[in-house]
Protein backbone atom coordinates (compact mmCIF):
# COMPACT_ATOMS: atom_id res chain seq x y z
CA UNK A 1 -7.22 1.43 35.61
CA UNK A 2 -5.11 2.36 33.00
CA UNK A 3 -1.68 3.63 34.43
CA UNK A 4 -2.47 7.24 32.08
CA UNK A 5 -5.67 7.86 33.70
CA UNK A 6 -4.11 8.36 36.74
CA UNK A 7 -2.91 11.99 35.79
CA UNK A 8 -6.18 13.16 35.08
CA UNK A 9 -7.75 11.84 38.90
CA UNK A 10 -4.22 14.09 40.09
CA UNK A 11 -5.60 16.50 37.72
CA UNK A 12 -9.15 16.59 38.99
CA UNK A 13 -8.11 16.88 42.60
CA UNK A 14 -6.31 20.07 41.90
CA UNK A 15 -10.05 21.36 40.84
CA UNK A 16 -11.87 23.98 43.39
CA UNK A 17 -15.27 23.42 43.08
CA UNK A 18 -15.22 19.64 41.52
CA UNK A 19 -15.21 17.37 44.50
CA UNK A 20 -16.20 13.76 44.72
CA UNK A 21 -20.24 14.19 43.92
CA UNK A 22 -19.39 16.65 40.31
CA UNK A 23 -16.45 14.73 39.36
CA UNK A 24 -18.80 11.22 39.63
CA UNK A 25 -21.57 13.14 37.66
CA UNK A 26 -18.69 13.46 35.24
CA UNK A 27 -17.30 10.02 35.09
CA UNK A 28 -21.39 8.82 34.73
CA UNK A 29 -21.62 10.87 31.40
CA UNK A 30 -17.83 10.94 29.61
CA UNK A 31 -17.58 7.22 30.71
CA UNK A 32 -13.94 7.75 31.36
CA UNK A 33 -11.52 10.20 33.37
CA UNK A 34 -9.53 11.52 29.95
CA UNK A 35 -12.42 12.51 28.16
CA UNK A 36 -14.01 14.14 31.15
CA UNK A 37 -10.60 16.63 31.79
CA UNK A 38 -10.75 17.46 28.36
CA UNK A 39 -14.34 18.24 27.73
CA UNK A 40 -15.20 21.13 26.16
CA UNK A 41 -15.94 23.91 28.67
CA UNK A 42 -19.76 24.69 26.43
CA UNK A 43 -20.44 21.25 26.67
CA UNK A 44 -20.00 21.29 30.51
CA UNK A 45 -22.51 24.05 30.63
CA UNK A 46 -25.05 22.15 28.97
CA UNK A 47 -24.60 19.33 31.22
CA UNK A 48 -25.09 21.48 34.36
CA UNK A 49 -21.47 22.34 35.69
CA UNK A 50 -21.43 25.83 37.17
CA UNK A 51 -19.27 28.67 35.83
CA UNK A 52 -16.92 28.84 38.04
CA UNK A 53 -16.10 25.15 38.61
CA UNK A 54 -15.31 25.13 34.27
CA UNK A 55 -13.18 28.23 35.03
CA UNK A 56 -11.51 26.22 37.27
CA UNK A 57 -10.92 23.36 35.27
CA UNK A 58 -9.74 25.29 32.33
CA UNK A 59 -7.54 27.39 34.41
CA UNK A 60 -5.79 23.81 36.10
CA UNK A 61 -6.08 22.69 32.04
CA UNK A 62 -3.63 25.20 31.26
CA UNK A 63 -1.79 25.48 34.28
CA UNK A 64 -0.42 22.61 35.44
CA UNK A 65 1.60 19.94 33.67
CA UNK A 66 0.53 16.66 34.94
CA UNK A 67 3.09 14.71 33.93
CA UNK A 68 5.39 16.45 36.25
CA UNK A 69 3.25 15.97 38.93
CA UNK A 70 3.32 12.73 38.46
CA UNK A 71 7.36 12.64 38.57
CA UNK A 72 7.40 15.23 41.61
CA UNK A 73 4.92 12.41 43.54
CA UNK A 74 7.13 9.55 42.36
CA UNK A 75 10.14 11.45 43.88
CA UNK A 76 8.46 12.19 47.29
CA UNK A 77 7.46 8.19 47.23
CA UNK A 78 3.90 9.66 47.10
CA UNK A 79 1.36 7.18 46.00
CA UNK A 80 -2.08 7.85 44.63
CA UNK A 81 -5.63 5.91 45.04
CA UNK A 82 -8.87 6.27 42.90
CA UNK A 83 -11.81 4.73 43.14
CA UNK A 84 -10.66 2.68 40.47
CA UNK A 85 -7.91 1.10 42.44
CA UNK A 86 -7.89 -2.28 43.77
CA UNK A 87 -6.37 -1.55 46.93
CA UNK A 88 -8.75 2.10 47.61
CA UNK A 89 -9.68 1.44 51.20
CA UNK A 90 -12.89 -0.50 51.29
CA UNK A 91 -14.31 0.86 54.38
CA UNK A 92 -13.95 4.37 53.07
CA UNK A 93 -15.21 3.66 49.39
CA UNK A 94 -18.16 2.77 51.10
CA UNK A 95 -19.05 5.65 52.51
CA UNK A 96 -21.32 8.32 50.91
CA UNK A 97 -18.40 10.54 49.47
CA UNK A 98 -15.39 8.59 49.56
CA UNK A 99 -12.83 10.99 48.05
CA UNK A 100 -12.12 10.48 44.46
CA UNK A 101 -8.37 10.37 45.02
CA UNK A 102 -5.98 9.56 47.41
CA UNK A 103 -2.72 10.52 48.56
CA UNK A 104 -0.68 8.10 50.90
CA UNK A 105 2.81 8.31 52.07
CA UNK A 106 3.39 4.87 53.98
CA UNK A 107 1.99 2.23 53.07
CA UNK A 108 -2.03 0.85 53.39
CA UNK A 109 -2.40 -2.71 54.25
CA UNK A 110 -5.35 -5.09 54.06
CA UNK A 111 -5.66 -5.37 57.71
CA UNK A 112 -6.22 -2.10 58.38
CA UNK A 113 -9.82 -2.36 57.67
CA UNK A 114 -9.84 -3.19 61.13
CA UNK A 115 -9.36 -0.41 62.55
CA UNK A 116 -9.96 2.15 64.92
CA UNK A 117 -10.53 6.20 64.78
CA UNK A 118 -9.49 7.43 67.79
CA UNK A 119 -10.33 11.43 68.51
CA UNK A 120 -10.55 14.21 70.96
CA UNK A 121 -9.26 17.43 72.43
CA UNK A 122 -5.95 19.36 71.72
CA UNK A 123 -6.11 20.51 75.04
CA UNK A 124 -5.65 16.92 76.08
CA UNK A 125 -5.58 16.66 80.11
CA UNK A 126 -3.51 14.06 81.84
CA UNK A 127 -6.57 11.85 81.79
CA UNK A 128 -7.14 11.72 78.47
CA UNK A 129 -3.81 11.43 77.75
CA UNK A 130 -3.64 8.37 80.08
CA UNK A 131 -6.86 7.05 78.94
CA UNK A 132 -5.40 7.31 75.54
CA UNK A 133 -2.40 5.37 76.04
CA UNK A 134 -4.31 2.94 77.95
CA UNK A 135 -6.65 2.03 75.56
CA UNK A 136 -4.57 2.16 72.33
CA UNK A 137 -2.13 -0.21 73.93
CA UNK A 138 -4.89 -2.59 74.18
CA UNK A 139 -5.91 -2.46 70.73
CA UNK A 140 -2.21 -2.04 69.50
CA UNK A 141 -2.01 -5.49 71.23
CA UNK A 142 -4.86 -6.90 69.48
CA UNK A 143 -4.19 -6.00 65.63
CA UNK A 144 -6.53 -3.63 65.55
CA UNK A 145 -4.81 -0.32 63.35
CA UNK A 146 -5.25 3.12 64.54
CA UNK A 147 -6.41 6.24 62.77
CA UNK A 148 -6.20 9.63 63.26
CA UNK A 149 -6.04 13.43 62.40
CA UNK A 150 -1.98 14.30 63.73
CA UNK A 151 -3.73 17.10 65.80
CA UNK A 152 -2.09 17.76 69.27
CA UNK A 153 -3.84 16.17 72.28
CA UNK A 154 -5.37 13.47 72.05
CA UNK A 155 -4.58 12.61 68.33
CA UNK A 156 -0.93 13.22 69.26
CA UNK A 157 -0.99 10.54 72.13
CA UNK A 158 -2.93 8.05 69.77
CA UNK A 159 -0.46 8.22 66.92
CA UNK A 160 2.46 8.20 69.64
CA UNK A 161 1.64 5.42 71.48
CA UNK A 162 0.87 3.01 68.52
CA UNK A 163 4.11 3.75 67.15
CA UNK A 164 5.75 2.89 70.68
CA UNK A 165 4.15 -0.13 70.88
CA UNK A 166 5.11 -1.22 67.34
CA UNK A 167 1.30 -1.20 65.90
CA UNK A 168 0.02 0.28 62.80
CA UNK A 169 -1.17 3.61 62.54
CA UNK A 170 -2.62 6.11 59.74
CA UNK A 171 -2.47 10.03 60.26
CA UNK A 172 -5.48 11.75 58.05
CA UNK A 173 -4.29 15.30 57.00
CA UNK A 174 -5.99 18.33 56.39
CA UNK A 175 -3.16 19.51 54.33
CA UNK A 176 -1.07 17.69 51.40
CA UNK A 177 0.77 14.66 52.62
CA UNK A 178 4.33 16.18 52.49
CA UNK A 179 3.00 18.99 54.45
CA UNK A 180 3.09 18.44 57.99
CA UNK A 181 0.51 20.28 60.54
CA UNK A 182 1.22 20.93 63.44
CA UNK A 183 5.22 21.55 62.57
CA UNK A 184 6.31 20.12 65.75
CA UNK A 185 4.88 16.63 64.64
CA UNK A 186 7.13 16.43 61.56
CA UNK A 187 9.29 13.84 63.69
CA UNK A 188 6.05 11.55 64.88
CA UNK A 189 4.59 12.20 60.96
CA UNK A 190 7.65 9.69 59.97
CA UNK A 191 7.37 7.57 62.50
CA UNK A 192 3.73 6.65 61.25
CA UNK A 193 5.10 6.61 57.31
CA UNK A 194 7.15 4.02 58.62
CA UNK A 195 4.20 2.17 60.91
CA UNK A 196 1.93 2.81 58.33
CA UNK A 197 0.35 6.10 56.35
CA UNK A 198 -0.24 9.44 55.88
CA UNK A 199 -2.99 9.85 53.88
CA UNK A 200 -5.23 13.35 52.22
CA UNK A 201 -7.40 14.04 49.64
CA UNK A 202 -5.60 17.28 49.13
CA UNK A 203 -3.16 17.41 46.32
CA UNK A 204 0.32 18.34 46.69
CA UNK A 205 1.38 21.58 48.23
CA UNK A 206 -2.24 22.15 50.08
CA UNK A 207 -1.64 23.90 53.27
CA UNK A 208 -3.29 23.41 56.21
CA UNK A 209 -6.35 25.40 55.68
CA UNK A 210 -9.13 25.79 58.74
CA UNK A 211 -11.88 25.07 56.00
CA UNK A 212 -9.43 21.44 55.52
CA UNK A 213 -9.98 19.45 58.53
CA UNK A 214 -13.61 19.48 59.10
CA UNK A 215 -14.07 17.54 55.25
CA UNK A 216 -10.73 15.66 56.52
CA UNK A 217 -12.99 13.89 59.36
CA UNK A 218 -14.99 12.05 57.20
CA UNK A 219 -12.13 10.12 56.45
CA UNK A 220 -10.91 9.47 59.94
CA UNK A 221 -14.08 7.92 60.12
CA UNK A 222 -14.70 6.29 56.79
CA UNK A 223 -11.57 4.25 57.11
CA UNK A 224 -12.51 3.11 60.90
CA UNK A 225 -15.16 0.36 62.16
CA UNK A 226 -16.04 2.75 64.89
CA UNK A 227 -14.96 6.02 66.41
CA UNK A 228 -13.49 6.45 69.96
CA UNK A 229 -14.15 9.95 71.72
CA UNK A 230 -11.83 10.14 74.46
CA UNK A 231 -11.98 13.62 75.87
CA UNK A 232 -13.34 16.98 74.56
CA UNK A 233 -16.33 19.67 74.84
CA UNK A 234 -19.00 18.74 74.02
CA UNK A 235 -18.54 21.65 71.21
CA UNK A 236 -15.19 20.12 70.43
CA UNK A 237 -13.80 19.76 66.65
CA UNK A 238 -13.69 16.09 67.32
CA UNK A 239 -17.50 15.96 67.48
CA UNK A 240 -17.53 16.44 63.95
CA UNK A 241 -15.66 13.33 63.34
CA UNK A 242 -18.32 11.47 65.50
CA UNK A 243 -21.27 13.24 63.31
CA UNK A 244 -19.82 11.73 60.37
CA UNK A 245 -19.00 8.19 62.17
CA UNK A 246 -23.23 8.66 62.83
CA UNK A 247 -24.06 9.34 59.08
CA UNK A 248 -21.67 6.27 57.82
CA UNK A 249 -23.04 3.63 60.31
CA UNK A 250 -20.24 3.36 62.07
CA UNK A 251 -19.93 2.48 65.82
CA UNK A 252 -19.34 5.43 68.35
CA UNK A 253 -17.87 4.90 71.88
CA UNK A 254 -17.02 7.28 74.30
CA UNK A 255 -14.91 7.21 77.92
CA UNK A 256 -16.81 8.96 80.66
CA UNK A 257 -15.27 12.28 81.51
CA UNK A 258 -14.65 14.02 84.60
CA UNK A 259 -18.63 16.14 85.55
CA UNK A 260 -15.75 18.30 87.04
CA UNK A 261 -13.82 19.48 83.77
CA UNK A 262 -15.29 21.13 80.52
CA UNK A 263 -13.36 18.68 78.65
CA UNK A 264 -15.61 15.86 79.67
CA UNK A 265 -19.08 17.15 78.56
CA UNK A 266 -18.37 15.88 75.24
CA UNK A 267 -18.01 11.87 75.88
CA UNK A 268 -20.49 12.57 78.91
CA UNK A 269 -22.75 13.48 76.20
CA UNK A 270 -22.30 11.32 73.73
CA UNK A 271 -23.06 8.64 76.19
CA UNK A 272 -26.53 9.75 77.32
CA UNK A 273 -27.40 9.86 73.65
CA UNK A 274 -26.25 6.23 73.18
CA UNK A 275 -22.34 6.14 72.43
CA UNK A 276 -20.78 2.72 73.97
CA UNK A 277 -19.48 3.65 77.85
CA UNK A 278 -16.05 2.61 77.52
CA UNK A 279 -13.51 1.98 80.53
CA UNK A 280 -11.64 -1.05 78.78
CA UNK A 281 -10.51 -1.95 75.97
CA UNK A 282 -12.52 -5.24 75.81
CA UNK A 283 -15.31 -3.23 75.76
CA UNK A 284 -14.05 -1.90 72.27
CA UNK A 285 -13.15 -4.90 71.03
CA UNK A 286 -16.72 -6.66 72.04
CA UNK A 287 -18.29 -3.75 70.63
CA UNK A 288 -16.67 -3.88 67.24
CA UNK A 289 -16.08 -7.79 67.20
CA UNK A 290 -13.04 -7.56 67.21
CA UNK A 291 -12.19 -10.24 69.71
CA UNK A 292 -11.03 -13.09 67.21
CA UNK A 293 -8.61 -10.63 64.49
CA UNK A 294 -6.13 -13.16 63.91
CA UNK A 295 -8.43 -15.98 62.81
CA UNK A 296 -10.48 -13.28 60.75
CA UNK A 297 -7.44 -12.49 58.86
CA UNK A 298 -6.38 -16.12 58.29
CA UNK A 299 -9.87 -16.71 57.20
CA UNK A 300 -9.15 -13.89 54.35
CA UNK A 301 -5.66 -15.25 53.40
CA UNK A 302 -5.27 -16.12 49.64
CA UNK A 303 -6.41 -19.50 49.09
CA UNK A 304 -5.45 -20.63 45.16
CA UNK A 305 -8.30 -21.74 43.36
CA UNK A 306 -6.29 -24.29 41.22
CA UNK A 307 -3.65 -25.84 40.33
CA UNK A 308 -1.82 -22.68 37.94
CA UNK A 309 -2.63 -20.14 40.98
CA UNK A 310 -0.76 -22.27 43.20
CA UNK A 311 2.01 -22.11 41.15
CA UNK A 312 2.08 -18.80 40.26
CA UNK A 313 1.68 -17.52 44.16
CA UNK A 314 4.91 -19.48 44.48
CA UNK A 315 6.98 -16.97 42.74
CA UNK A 316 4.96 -13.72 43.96
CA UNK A 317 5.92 -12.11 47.14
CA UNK A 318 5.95 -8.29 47.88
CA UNK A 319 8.71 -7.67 45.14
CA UNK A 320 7.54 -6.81 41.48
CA UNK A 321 8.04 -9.87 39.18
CA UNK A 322 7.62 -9.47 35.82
CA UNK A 323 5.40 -11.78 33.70
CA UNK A 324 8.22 -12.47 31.69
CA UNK A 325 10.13 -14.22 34.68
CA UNK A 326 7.44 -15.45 35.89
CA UNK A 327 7.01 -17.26 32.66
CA UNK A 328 10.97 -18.77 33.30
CA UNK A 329 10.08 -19.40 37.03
CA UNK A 330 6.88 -21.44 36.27
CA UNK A 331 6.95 -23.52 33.31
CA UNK A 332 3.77 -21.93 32.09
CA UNK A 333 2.54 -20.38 29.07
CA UNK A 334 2.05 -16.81 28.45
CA UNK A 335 -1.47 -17.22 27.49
CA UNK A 336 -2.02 -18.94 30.44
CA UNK A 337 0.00 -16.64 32.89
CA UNK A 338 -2.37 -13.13 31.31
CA UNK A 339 -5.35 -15.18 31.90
CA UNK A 340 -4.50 -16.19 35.53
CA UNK A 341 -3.46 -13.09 36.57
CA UNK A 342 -5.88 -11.26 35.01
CA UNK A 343 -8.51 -13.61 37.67
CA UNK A 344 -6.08 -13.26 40.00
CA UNK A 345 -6.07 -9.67 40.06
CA UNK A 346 -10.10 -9.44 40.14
CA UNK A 347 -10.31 -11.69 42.89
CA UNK A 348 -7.78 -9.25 44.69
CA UNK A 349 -5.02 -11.86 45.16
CA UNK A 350 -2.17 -10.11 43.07
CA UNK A 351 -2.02 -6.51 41.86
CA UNK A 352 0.11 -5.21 38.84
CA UNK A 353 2.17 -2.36 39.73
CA UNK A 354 3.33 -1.14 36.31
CA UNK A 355 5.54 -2.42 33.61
CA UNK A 356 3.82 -5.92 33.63
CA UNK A 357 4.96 -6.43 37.13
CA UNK A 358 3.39 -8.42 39.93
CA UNK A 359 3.07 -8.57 43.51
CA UNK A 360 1.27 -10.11 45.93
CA UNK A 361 -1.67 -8.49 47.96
CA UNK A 362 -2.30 -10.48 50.67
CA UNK A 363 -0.79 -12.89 52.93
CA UNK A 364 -0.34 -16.04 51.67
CA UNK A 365 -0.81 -19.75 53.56
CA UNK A 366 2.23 -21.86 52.48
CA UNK A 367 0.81 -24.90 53.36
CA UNK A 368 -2.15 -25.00 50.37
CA UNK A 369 -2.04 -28.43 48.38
CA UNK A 370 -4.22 -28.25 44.90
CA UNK A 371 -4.64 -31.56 43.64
């Protein structure tokens, strides 16, 4: 993706009325981003785009200056994700309306595609918070990354306890990401920017609307392998969550509740309708197959493909390198540094991240001999 598109996704996702499903009917017949912002609003018409959603657009049109979005973002160490991005989730651009952009403050790593969304109750009672912390140790323990919605309860305990036990953890937001909801979770909110992300489809200063978090859920569960319902009614918010885990194919599992409490009709139910009975946290991991993480991320560790991507990963690590040094570093030509990277990045080894600079996107064996 060109690095001047990305103003017009930012643009886009300022747009009431143009979600993911208008905005890829869009992209289908402009064939780019820039020419669909600044299509003419009678030529929207014709294609079908309601009068209220070209209002909107022309109104943003005028509005907004995208280019100092762009800087604001930059200064709040906000990054953004489109579908065009290498590194968009791939568990959640598989679902059936991944959002079109992204905002993440933190940081997304390949190995959180195995993870786990972990939901219930604000009214969290000592058993759910217990089972909570039980449970998300265990997977904490076991790679596996947790995600989920910053809420009180059980959210709360989730995010809380992976951060405690040093794991990786994402917080979906029903608000922009420099917006924190619930207030009193501004402290834990940092704590997962620094143990992994907040992330929204809301553009900046979105406040936490009620009409937010239900569309928020589908991302709890589009970036998860499977969903785990700890405690709630069974008319709880976090069933929602679980009704989109259903419609993506994703796993659901459930710990029994008390038959004595409201708060466990909701796992109670999801059980006799075929959610996993959960009381350890090998039963999560068996049920996800999750039991061998470490050698399934070896398995996906860069391996060069010859002799110049060997060299080249040499002089990559997580600091940008520019092809220019890279060029000093190797010995190599520049016709045959574009070229490899170019591969490179396809194969999703290396990613550019502006400026002709380089970094690399996965972990890296440093025992690889290319003959």
């Amino acid at each position: 993706m060109r690095q001047k598109d990305l103003q017009f996704w930012i643009g886009f996702s300022k747009v009431p009325g143009i979600g993911p499903v208008r905005l890829r009917a869009l992209l289908d017949y402009y064939g780019d981003v820039e020419t669909a912002w600044g299509a003419n609003p009678g030529e929207l018409r014709a294609i079908g785009l309601d009068k209220r959603s070209i209002e909107n657009l022309v109104k943003v049109r005028h509005s907004v200056d995208l280019e100092a979005e762009m800087e604001t973002l930059d200064q709040l160490r906000i990054s953004v994700l489109t579908w065009e991005s290498p590194n968009y989730p791939k568990l959640l651009k598989n679902i059936p309306d991944p959002p079109a952009v992204l905002y993440v403050r933190g940081q997304l790593n390949p190995q959180d595609e195995w993870a786990v969304g972990v939901v219930g109750t604000r009214q969290a009672t000592t058993y759910g918070k217990e089972s909570t912390r039980l449970l998300v140790s265990g997977l904490v323990s076991n790679g596996v990354t947790i995600v989920s919605g910053l809420a009180y309860g059980i959210d709360t305990q989730a995010h809380k306890t992976t951060v405690e036990q040093k794991g990786r953890t994402i917080a979906v937001l029903g608000s922009s990401v420099e917006i924190i909801y619930p207030p009193e979770n501004r402290k834990l909110a940092e704590a997962v920017v620094e143990n992994g992300a907040l992330v929204s489809e809301y553009p900046l200063g979105t406040k936490p609307e009620g009409g937010n978090f239900p569309r928020r859920n589908r991302i709890i569960s589009g970036l998860s392998l499977g969903i785990l319902f700890v405690e709630g009614n069974y008319k709880s918010g976090a069933r929602i969550t679980v009704d989109y885990a259903l419609d993506q194919g994703r796993e659901v599992m459930a710990v029994p509740g008390s038959i004595l409490h409201k708060n466990g009709s909701g796992a109670n139910h999801l059980i006799q309708n075929g959610a996993k009975l959960v009381t350890s946290v090998e039963d999560i991991l068996e049920e996800l197959n999750l039991t061998m993480i470490s050698q399934q991320a070896e398995a996906r560790a860069i391996i060069p493909d010859n002799a110049i991507e060997a060299t080249l990963l040499k002089q990559l690590s997580t600091e940008p390198v520019h092809v220019d040094e890279l060029g000093r570093l190797s010995g190599l030509s520049a016709s045959e540094i574009a070229s490899t990277l170019t591969m490179m990045e396809l194969k999703g080894m290396v990613r550019q991240v502006g400026g002709m600079t380089y970094i690399i996107a996965r972990e890296t064996p440093t025992n690889y001999i290319i003959d």
